[in-house]
N, C-alpha and C. Protein backbone atom coordinates (compact mmCIF):
# COMPACT_ATOMS: atom_id res chain seq x y z
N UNK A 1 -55.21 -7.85 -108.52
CA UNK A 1 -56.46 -7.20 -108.91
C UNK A 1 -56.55 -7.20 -110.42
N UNK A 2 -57.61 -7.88 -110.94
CA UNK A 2 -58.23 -7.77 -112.65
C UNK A 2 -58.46 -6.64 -112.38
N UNK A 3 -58.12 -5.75 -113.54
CA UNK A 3 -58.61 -4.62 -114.25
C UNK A 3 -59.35 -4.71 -115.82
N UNK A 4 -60.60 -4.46 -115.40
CA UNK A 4 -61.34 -4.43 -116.93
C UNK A 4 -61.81 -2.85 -117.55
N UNK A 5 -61.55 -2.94 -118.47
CA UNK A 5 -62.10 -1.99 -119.49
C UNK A 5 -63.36 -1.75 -119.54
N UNK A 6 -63.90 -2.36 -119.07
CA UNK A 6 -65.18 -2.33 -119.90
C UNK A 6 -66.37 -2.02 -118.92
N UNK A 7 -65.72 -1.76 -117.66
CA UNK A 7 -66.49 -1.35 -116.30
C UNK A 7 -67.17 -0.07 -116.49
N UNK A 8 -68.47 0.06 -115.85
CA UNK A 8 -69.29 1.49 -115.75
C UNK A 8 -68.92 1.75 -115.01
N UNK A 9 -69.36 3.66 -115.14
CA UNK A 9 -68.89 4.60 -114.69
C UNK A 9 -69.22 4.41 -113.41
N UNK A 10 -70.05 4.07 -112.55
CA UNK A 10 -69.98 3.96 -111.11
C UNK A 10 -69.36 2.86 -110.51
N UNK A 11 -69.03 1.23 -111.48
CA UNK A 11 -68.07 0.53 -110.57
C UNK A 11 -66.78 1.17 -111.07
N UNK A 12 -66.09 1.98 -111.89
CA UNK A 12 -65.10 1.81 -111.87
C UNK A 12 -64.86 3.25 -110.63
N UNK A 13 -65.67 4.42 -110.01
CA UNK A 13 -65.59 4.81 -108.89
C UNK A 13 -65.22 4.15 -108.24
N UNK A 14 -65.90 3.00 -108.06
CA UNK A 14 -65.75 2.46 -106.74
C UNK A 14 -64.24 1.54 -106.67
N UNK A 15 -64.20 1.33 -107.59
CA UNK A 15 -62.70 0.44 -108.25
C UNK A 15 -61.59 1.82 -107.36
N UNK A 16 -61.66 2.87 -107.92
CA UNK A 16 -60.59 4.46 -107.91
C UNK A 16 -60.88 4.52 -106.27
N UNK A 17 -62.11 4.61 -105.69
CA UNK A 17 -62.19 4.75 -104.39
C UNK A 17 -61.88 3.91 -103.74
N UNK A 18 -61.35 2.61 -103.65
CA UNK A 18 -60.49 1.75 -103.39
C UNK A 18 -59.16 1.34 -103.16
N UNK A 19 -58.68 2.46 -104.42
CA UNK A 19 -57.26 2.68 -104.59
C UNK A 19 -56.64 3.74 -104.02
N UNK A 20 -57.58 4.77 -103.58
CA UNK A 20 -57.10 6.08 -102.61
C UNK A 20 -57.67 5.43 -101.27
N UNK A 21 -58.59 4.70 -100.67
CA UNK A 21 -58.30 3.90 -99.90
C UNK A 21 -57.26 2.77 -99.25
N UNK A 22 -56.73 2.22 -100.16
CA UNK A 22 -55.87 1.23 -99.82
C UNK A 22 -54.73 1.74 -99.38
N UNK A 23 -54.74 3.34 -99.26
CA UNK A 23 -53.39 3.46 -99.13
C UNK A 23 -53.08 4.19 -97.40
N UNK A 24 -52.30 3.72 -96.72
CA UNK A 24 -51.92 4.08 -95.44
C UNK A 24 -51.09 5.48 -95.56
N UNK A 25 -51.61 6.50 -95.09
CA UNK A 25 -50.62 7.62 -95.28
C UNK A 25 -49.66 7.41 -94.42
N UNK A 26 -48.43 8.25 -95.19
CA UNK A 26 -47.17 8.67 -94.32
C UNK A 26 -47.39 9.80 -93.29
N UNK A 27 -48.10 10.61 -93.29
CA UNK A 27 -47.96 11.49 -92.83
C UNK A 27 -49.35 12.72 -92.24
N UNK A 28 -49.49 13.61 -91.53
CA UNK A 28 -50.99 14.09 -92.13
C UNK A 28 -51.04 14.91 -93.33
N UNK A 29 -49.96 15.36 -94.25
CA UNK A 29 -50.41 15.62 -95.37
C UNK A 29 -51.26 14.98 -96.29
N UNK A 30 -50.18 13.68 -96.41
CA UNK A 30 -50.88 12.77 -97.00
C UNK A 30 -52.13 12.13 -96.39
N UNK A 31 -52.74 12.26 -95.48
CA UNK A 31 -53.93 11.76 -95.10
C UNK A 31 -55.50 13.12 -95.10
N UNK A 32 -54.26 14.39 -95.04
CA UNK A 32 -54.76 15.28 -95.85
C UNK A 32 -55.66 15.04 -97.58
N UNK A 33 -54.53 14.59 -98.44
CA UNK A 33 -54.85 14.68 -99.53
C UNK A 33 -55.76 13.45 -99.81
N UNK A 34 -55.64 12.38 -99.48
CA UNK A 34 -56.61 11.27 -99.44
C UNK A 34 -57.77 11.37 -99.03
N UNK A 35 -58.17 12.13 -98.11
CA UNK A 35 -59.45 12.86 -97.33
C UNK A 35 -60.26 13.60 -98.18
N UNK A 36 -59.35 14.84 -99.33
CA UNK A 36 -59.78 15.71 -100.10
C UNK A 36 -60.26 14.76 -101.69
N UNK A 37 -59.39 13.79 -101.79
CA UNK A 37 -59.23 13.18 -102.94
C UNK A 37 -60.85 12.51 -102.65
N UNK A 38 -60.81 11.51 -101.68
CA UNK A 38 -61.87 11.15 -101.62
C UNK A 38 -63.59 11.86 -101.75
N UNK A 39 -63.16 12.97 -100.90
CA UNK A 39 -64.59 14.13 -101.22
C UNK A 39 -64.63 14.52 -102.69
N UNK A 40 -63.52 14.63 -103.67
CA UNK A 40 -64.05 15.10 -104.83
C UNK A 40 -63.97 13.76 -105.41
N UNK A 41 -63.49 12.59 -105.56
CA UNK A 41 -64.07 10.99 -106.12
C UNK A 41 -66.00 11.13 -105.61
N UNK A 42 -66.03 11.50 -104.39
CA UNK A 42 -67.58 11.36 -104.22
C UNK A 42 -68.95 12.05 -104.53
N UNK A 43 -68.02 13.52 -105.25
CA UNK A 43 -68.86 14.63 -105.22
C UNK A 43 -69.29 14.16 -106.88
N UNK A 44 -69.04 13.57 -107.37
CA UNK A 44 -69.38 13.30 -108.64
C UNK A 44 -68.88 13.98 -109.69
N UNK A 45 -67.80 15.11 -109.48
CA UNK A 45 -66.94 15.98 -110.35
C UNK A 45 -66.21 14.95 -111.48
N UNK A 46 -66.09 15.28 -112.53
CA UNK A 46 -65.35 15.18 -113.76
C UNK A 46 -63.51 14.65 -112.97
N UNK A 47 -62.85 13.19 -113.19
CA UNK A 47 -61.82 13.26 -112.77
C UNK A 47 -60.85 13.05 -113.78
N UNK A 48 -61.29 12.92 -115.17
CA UNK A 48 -60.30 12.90 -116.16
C UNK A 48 -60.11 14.49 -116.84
N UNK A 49 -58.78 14.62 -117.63
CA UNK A 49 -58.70 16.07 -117.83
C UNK A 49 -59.40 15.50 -119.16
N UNK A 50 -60.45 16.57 -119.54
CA UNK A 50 -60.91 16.47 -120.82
C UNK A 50 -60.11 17.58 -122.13
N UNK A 51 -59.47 18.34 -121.87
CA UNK A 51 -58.99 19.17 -122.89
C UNK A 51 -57.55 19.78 -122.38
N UNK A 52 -56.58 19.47 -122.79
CA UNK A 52 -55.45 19.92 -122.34
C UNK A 52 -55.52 21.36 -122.80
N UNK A 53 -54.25 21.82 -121.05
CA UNK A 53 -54.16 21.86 -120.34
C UNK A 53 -54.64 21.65 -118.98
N UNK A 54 -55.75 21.84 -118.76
CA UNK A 54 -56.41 22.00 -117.77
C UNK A 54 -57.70 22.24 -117.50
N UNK A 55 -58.41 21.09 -118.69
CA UNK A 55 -59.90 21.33 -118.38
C UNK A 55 -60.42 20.11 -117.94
N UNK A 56 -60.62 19.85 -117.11
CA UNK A 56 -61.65 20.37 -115.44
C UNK A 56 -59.87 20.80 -114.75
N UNK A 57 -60.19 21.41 -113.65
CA UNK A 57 -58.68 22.21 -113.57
C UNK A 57 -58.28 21.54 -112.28
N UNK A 58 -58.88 20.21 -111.68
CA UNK A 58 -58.25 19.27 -111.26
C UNK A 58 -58.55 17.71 -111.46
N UNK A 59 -57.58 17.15 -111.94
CA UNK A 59 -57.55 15.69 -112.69
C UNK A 59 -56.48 14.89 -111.94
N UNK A 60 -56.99 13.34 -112.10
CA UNK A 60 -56.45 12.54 -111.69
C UNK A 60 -55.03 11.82 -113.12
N UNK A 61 -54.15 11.67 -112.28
CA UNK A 61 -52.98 11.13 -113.01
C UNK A 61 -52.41 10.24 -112.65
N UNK A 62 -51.52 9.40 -113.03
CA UNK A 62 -51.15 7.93 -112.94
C UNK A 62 -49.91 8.08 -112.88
N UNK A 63 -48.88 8.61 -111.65
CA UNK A 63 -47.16 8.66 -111.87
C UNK A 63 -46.65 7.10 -111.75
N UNK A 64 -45.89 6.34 -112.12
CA UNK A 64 -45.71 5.23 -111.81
C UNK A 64 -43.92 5.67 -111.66
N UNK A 65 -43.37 5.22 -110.46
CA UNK A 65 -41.50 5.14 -110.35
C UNK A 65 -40.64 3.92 -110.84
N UNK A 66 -40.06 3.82 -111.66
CA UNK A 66 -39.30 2.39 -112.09
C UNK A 66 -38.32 2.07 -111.26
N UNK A 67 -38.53 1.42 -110.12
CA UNK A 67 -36.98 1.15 -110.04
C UNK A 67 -36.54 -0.29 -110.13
N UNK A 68 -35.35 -0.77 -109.38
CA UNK A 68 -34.50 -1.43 -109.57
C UNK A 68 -33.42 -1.42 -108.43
N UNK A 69 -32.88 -2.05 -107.50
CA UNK A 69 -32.09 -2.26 -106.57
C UNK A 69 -31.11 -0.83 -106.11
N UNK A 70 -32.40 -0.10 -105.55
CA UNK A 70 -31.46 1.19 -105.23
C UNK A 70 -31.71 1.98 -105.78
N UNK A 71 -32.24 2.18 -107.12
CA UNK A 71 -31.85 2.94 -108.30
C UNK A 71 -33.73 3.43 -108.82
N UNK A 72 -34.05 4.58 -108.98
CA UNK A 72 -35.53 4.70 -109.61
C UNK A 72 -34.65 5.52 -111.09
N UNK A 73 -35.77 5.09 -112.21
CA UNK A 73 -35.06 6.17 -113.55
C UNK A 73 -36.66 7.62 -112.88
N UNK A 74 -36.24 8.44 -114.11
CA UNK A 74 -37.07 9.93 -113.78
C UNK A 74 -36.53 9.93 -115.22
N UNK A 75 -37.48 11.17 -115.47
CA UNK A 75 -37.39 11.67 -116.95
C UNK A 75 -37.47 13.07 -116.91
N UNK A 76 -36.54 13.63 -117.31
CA UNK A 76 -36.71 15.12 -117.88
C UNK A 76 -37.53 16.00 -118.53
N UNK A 77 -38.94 16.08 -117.93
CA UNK A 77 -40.28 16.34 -118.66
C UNK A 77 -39.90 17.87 -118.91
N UNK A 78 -40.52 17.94 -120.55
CA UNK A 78 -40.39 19.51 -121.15
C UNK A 78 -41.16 20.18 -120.26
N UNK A 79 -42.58 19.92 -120.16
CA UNK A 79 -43.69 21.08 -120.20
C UNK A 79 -43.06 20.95 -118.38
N UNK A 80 -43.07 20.40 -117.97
CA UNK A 80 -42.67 20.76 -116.31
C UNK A 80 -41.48 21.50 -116.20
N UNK A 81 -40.43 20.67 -116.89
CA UNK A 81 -39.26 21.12 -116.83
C UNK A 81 -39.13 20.89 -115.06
N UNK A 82 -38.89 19.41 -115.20
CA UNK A 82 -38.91 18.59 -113.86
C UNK A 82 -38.20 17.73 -114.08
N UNK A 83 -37.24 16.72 -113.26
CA UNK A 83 -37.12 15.42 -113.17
C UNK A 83 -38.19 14.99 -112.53
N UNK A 84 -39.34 14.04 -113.42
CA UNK A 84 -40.25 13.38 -113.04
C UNK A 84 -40.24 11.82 -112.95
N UNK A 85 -40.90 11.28 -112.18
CA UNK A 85 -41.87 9.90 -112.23
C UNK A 85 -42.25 9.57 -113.67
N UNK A 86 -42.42 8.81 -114.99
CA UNK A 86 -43.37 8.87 -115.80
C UNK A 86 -44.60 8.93 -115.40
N UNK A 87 -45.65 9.06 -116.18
CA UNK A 87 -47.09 8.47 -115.91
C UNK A 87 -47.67 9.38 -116.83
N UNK A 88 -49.02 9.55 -115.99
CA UNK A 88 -49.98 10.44 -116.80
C UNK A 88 -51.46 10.55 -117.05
N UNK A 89 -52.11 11.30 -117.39
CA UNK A 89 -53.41 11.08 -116.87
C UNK A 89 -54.18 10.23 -117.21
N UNK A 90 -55.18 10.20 -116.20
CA UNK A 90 -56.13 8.93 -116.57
C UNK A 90 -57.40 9.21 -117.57
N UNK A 91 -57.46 8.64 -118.61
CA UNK A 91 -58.36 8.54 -119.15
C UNK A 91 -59.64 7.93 -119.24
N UNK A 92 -60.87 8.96 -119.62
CA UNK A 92 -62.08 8.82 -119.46
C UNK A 92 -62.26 6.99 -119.12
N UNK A 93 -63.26 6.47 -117.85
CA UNK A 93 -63.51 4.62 -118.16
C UNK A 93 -62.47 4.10 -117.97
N UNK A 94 -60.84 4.79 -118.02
CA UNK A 94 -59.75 3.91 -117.80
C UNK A 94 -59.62 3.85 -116.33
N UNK A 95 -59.01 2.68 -115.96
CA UNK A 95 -58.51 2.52 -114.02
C UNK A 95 -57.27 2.83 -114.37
N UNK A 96 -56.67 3.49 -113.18
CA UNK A 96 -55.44 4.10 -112.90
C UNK A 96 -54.47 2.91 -113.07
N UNK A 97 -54.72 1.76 -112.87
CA UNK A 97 -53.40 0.72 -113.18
C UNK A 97 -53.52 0.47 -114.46
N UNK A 98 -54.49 0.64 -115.46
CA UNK A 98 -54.29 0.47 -116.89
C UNK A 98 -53.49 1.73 -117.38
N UNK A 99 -53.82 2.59 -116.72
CA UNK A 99 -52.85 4.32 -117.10
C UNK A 99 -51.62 3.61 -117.12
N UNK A 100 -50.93 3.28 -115.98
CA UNK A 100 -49.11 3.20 -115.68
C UNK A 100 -49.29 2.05 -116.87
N UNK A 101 -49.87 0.96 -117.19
CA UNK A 101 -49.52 -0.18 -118.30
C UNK A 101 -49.43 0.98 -119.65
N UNK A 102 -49.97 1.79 -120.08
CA UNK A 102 -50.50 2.22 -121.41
C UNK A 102 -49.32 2.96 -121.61
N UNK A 103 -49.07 4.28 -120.12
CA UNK A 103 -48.18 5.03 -120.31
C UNK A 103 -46.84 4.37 -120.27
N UNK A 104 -46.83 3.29 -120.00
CA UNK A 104 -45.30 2.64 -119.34
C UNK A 104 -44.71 1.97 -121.24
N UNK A 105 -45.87 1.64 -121.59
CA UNK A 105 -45.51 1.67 -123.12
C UNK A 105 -45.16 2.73 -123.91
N UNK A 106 -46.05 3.69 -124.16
CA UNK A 106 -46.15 5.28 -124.79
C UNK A 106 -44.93 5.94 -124.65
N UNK A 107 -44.83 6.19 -123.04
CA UNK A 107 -43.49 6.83 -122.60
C UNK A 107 -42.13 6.28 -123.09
N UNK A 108 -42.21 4.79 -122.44
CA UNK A 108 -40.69 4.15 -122.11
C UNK A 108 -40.58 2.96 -123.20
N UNK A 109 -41.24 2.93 -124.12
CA UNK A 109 -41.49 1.95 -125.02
C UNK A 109 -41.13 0.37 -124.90
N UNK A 110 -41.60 0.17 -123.16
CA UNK A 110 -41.26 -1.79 -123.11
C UNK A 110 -42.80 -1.51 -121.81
N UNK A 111 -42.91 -2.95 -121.41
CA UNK A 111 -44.13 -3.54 -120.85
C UNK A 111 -43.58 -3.79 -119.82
N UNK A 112 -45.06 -4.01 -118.11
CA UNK A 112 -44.51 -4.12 -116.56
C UNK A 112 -44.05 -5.71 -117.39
N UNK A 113 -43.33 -6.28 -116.35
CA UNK A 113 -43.24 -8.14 -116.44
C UNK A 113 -43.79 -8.38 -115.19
N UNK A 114 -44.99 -7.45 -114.41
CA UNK A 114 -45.35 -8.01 -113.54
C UNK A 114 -46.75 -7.63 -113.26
N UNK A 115 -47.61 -7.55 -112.39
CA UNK A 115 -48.70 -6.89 -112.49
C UNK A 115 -48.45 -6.06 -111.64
N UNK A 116 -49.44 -4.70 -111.84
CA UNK A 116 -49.12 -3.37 -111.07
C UNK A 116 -49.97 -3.40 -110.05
N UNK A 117 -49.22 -3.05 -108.57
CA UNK A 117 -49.96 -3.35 -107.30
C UNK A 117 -50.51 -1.91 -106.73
N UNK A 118 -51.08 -2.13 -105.83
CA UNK A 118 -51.82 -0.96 -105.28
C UNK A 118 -50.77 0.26 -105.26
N UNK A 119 -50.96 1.63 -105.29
CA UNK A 119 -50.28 2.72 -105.02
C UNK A 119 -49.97 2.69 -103.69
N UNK A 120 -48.48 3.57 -103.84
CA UNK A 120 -47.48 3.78 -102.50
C UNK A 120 -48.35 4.74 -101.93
N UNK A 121 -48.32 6.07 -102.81
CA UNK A 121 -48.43 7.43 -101.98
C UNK A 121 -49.86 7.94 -102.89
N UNK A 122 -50.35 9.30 -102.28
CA UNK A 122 -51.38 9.81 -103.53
C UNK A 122 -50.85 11.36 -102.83
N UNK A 123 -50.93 12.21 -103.97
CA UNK A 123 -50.37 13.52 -103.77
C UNK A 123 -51.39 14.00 -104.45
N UNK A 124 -51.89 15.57 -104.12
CA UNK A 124 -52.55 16.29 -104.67
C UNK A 124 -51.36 17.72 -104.88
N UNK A 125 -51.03 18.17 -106.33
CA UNK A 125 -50.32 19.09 -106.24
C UNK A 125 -50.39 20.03 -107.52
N UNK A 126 -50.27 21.53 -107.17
CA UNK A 126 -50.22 22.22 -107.78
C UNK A 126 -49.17 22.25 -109.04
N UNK A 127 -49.53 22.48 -110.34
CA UNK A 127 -48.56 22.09 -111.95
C UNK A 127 -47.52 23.05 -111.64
N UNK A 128 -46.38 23.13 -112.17
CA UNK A 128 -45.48 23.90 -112.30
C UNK A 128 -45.11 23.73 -113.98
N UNK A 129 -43.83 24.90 -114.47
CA UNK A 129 -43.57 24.97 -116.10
C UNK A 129 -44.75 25.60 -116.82
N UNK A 130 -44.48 24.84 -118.20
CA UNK A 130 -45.01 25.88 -119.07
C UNK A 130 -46.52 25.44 -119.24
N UNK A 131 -47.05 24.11 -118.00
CA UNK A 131 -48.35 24.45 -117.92
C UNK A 131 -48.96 24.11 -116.74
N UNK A 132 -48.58 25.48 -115.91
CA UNK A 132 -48.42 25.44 -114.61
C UNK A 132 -50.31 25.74 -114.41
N UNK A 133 -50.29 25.40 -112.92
CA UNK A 133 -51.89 26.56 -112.14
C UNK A 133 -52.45 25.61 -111.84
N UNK A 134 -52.85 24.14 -112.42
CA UNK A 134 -53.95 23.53 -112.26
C UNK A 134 -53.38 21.85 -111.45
N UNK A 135 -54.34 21.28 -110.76
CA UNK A 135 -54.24 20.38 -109.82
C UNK A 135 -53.93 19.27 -110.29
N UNK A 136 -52.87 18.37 -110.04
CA UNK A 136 -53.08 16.61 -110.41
C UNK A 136 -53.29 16.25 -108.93
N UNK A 137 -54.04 15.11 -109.19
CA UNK A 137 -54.49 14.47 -107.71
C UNK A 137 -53.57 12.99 -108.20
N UNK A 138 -52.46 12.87 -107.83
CA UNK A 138 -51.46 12.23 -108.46
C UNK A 138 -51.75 10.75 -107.41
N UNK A 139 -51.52 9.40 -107.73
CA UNK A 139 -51.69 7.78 -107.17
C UNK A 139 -50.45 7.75 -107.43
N UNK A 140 -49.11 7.40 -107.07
CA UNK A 140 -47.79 6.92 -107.37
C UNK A 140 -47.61 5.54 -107.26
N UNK A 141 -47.37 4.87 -108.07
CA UNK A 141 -46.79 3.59 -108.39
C UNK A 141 -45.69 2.95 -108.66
N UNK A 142 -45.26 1.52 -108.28
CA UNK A 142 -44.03 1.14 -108.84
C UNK A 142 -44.14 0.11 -109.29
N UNK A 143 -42.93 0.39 -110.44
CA UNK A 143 -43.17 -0.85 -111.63
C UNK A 143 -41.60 -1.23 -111.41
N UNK A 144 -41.13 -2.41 -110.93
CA UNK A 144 -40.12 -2.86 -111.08
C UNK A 144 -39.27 -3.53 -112.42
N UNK A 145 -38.20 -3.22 -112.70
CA UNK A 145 -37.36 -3.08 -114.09
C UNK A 145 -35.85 -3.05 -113.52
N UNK A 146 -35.20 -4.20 -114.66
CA UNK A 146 -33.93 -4.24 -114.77
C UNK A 146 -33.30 -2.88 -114.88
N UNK A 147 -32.47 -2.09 -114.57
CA UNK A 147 -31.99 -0.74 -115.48
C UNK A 147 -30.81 -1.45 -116.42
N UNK A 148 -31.02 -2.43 -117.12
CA UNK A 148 -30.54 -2.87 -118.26
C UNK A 148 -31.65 -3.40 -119.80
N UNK A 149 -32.86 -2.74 -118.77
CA UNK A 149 -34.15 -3.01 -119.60
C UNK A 149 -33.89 -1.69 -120.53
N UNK A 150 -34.18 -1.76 -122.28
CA UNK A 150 -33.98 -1.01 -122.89
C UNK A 150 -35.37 -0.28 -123.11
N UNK A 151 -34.82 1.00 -123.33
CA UNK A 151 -35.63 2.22 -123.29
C UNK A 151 -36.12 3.14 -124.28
N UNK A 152 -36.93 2.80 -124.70
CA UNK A 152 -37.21 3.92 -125.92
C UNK A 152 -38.19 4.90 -125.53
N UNK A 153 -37.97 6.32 -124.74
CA UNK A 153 -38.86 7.33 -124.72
C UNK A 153 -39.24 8.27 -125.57
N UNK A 154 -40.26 8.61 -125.45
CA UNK A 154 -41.04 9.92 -125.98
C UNK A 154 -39.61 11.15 -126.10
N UNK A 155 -39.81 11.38 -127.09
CA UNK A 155 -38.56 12.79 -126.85
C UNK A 155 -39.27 14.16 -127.28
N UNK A 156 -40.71 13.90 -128.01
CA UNK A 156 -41.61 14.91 -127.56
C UNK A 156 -41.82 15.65 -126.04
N UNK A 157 -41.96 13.93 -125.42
CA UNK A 157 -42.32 14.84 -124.15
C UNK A 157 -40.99 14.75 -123.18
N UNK A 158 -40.21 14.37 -123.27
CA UNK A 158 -38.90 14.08 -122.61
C UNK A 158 -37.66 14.43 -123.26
N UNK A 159 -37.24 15.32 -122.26
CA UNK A 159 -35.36 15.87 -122.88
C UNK A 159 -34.73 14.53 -122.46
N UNK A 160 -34.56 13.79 -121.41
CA UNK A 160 -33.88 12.63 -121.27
C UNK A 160 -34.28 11.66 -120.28
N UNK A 161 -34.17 10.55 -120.27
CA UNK A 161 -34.30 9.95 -119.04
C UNK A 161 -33.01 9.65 -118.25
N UNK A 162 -33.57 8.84 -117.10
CA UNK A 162 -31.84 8.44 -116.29
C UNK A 162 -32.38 7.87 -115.33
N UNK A 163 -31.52 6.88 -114.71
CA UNK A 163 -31.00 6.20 -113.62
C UNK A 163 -30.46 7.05 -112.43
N UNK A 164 -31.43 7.20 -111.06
CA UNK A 164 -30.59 7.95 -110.45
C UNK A 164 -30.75 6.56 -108.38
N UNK A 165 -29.44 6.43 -108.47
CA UNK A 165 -29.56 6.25 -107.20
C UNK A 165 -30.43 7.08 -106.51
N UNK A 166 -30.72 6.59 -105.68
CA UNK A 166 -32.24 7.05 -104.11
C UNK A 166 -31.59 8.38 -103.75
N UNK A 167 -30.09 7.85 -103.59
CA UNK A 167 -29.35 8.75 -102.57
C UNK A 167 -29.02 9.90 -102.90
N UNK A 168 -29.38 9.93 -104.78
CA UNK A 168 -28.86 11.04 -105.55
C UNK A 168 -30.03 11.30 -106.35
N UNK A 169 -31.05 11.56 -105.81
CA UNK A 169 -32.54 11.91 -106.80
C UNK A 169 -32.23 13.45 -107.06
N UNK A 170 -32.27 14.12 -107.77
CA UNK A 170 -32.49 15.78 -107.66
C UNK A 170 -33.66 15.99 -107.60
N UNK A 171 -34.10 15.96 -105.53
CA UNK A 171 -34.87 16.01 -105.06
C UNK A 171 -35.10 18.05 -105.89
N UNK A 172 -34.54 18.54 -105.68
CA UNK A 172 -34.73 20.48 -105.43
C UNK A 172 -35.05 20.25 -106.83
N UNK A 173 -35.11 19.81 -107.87
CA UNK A 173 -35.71 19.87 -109.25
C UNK A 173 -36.47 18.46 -109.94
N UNK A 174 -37.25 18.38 -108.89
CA UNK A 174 -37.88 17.32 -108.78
C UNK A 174 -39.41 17.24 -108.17
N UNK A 175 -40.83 16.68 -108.19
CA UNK A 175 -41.89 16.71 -107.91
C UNK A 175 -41.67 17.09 -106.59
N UNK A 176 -42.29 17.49 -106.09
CA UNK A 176 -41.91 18.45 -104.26
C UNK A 176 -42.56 16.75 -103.26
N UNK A 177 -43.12 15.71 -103.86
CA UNK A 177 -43.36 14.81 -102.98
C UNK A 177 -42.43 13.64 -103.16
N UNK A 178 -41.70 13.67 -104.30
CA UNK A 178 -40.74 12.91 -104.35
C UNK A 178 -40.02 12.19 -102.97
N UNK A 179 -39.34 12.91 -102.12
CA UNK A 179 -38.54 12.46 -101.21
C UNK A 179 -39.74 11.66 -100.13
N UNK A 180 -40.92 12.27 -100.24
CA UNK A 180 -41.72 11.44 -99.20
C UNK A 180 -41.84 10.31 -99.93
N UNK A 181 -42.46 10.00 -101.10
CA UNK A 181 -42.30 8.51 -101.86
C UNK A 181 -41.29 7.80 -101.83
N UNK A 182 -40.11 8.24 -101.73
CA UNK A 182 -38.72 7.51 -101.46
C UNK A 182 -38.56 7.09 -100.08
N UNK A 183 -39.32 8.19 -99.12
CA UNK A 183 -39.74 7.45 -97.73
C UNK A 183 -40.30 6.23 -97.47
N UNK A 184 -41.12 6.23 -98.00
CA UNK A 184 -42.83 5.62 -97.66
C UNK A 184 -41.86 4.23 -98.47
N UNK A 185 -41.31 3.90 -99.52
CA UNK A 185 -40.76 3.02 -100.75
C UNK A 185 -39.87 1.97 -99.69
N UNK A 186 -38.80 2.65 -99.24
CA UNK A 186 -38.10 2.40 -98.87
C UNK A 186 -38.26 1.92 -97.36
N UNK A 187 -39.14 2.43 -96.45
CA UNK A 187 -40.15 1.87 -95.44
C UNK A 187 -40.58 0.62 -95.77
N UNK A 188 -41.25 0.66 -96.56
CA UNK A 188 -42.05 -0.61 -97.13
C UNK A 188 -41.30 -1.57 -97.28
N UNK A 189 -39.88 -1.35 -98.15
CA UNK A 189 -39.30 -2.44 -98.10
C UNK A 189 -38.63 -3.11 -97.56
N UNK A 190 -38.05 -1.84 -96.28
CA UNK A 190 -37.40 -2.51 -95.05
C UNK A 190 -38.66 -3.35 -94.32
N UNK A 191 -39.41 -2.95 -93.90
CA UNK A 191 -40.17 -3.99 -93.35
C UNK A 191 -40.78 -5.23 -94.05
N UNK A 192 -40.92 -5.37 -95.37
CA UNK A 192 -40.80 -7.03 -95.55
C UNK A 192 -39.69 -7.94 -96.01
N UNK A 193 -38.52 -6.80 -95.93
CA UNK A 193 -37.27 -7.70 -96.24
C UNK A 193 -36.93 -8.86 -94.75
């Protein structure tokens, strides 16, 4: 899929409503949140945060997971005070796969070497930390990477990153949908191996 910049505000809807479409839920939560996601993509509501923290007080965000044979990295986000996914929100006119390219620079300071494919999972979830209350309607993505690919993160927004085997995610201090994405990931790849 081309992603352009330069798309109006109603094709690139339809671009976003595509991408919470394409995705097969795991579960009825998740077909839950795709259901809801979709009614507010249609209601015409504001889906970028315009003023941090939390203004419109639910926004769409771009988590993308790096992994690598077994292995996803996570980052030690301050304001959550989480082992997270990188990513981050989407900005005004931007498509959610230009988010994970922009942030995948910003954050982790190297580029995909591949192009970014449709989202695994989409989560709608309540913030936690020091800027907790308000909604991300989260698309999860994966960007595949050597974990010998070098790393230069944000240390504004990150105490550390890391390499954690699947088997050893610290799921209990970790995004609460995490382990279903490691489901749904790992599903996926048993069936086209």
């Amino acid at each position: 899929m081309s992603v352009n910049n330069t798309t109006n505000a109603a094709d690139l809807r339809r671009q976003i409503r595509a991408e919470f479409s394409s995705i097969q839920p795991l579960d009825t939560l998740e077909q839950t949140h795709i259901a809801e996601a979709l009614e507010w993509l249609d209601s015409g509501a504001e889906l970028c945060r315009q003023a941090k923290p939390a203004t419109p007080p639910q926004h769409l965000v771009s988590y993308f997971v790096v992994v690598d044979d077994g292995h996803a990295l996570l980052v030690d986000h301050r304001n959550a005070q989480l082992w997270l996914p990188p990513g981050g929100h989407v900005e005004p006119g931007e498509h959610p796969r230009t988010t994970v390219l922009r942030e995948l620079e910003e954050e982790l300071g190297f580029s995909a070497s591949h192009a970014i494919q449709a989202p695994v999972l989409l989560t709608a979830t309540t913030t936690v930390g020091l800027t907790a209350g308000h909604t991300d309607v989260s698309l999860w993505y994966v960007v595949r990477a050597s974990r010998a690919q070098k790393i230069t993160f944000d240390e504004k927004e990150f105490n550390a990153v890391r390499w954690f085997p699947f088997a050893e995610l610290p799921l209990e201090r970790s995004d609460p949908h995490m382990d279903r994405f490691l489901r749904k990931l790992c599903g996926a790849e048993s069936a086209t191996a």
